[in-house]
C-alpha atoms as a PDB file:
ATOM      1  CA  UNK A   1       0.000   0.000   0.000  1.00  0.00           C
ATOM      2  CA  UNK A   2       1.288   3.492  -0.862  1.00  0.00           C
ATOM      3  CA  UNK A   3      -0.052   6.675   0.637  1.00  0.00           C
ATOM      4  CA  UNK A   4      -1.875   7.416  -2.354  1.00  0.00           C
ATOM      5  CA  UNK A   5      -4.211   4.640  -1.369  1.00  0.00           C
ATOM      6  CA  UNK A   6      -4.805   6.082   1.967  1.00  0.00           C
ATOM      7  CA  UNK A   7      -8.366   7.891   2.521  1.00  0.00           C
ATOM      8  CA  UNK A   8      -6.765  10.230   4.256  1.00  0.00           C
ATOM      9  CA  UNK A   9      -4.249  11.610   2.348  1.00  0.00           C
ATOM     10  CA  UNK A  10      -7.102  11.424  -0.504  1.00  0.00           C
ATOM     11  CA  UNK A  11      -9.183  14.060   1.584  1.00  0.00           C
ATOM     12  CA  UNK A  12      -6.019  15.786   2.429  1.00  0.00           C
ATOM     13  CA  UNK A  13      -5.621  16.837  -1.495  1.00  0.00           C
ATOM     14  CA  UNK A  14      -8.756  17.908  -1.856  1.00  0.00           C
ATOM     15  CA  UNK A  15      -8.387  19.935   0.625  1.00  0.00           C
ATOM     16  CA  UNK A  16      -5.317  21.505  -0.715  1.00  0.00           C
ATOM     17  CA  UNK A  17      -7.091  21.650  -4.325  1.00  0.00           C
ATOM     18  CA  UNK A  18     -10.300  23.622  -2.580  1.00  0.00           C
ATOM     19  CA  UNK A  19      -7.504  26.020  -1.022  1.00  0.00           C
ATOM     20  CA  UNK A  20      -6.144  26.888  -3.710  1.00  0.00           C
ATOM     21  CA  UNK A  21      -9.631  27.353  -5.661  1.00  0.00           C
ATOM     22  CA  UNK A  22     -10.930  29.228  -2.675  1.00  0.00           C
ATOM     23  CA  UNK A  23      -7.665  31.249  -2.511  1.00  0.00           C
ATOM     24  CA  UNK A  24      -7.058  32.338  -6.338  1.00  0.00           C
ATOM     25  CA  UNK A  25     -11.068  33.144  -6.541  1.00  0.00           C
ATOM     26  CA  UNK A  26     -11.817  34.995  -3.391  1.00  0.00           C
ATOM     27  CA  UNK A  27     -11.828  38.217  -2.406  1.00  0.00           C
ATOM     28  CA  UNK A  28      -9.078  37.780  -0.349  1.00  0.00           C
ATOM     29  CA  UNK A  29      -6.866  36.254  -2.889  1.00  0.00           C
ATOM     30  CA  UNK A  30      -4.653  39.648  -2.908  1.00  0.00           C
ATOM     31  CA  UNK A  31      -4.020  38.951   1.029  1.00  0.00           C
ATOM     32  CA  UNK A  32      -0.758  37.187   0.299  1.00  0.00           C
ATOM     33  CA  UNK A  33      -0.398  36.060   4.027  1.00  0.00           C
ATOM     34  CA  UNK A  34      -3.577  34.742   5.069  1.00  0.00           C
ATOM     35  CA  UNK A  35      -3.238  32.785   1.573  1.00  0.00           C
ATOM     36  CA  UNK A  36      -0.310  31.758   1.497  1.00  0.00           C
ATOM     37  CA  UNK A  37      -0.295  30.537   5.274  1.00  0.00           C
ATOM     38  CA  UNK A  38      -3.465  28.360   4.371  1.00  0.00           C
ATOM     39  CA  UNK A  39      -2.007  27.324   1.435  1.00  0.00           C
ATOM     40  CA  UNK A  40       1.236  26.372   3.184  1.00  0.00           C
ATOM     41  CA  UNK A  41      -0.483  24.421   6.412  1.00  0.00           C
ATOM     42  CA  UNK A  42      -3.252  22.409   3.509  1.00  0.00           C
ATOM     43  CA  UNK A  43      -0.185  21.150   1.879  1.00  0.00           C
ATOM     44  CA  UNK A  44       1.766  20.067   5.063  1.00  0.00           C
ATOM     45  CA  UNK A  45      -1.473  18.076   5.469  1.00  0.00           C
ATOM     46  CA  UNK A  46      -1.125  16.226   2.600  1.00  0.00           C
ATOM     47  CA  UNK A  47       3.178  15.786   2.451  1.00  0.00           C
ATOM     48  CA  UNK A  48       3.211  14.668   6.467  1.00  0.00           C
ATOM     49  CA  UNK A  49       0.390  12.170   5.998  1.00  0.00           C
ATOM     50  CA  UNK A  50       2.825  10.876   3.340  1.00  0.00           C
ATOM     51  CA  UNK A  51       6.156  11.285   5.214  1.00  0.00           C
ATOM     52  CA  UNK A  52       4.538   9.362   7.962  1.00  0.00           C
ATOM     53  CA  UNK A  53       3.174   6.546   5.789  1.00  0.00           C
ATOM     54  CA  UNK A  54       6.207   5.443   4.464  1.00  0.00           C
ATOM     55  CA  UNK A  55       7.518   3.409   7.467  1.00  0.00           C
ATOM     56  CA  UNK A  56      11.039   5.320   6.616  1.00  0.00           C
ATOM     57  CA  UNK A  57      10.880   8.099   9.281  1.00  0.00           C
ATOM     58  CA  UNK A  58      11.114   7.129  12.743  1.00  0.00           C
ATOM     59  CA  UNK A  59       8.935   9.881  13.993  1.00  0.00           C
ATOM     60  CA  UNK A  60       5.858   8.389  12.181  1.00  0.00           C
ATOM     61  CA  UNK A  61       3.486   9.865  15.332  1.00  0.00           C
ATOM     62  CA  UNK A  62       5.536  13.212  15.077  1.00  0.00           C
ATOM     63  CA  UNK A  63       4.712  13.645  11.307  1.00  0.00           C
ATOM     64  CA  UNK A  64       0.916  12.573  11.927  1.00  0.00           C
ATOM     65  CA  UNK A  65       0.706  14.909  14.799  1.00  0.00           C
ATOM     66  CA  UNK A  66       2.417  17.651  12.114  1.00  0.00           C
ATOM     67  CA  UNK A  67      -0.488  16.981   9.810  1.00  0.00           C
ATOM     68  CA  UNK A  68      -2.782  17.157  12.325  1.00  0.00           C
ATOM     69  CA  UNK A  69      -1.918  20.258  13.576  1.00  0.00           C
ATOM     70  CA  UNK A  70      -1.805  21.893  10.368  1.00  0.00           C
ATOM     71  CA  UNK A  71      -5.300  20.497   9.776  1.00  0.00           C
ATOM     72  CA  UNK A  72      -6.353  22.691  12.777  1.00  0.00           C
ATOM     73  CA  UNK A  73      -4.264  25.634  11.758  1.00  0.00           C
ATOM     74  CA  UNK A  74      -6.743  25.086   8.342  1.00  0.00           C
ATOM     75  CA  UNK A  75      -9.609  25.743   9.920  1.00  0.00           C
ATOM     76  CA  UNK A  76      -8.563  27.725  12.261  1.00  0.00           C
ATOM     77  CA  UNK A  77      -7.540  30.353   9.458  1.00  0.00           C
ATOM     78  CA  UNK A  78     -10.914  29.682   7.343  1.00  0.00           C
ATOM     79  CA  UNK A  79     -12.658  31.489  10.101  1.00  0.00           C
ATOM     80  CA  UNK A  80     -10.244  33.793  10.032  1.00  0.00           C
ATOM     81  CA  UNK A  81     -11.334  34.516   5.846  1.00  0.00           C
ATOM     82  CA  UNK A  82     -15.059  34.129   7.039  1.00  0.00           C
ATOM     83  CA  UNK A  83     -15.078  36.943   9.463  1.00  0.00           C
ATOM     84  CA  UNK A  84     -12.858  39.160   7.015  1.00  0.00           C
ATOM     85  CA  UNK A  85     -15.415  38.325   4.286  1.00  0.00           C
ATOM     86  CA  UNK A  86     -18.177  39.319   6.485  1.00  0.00           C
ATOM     87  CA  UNK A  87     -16.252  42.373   6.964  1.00  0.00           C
ATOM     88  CA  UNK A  88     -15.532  43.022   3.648  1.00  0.00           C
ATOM     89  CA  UNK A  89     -19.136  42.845   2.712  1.00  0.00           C
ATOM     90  CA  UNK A  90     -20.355  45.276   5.421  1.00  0.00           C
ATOM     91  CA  UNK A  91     -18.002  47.946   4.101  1.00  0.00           C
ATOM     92  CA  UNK A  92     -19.733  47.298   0.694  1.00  0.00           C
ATOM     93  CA  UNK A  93     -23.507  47.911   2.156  1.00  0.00           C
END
């Protein structure tokens, strides 16, 4: 079994696929750092899930944790881009 074959890494890039959608389309694609951070933390999602998969590393918890971690920096930051949206569309009222 490879990590491609793992549900989770599955979910994990389509995560990072709907980040980068919702960050190239939204109003808040011109705020490099909120986007880029999300974009950044989606991905490390997606690469630790793999890292720690392949048997290789030793720290196979420490790379899950990673992922997991950046899976709650991920949604930690989208409510971050839902209150600035909300924001953003009381200024245009």
């Amino acid at each position: 079994m490879t990590f491609e074959d793992l549900e989770c890494w599955k979910e994990a890039r389509k995560l990072v696929k709907q980040v980068y959608d919702m960050s190239r389309s939204h109003d808040l694609a011109r705020d490099f750092g909120i986007t880029g951070q999300i974009q950044r933390a989606s991905v490390s999602i997606m690469s630790n899930i793999a890292e720690g998969s392949s048997g290789a590393c030793a720290g196979e918890a420490a790379v899950y944790n990673v992922a997991r971690s950046s899976s709650a920096e991920v949604r930690s930051l989208t409510y971050v881009i839902e209150d600035i949206s909300q924001l953003l569309l009381q200024q245009r009222s």
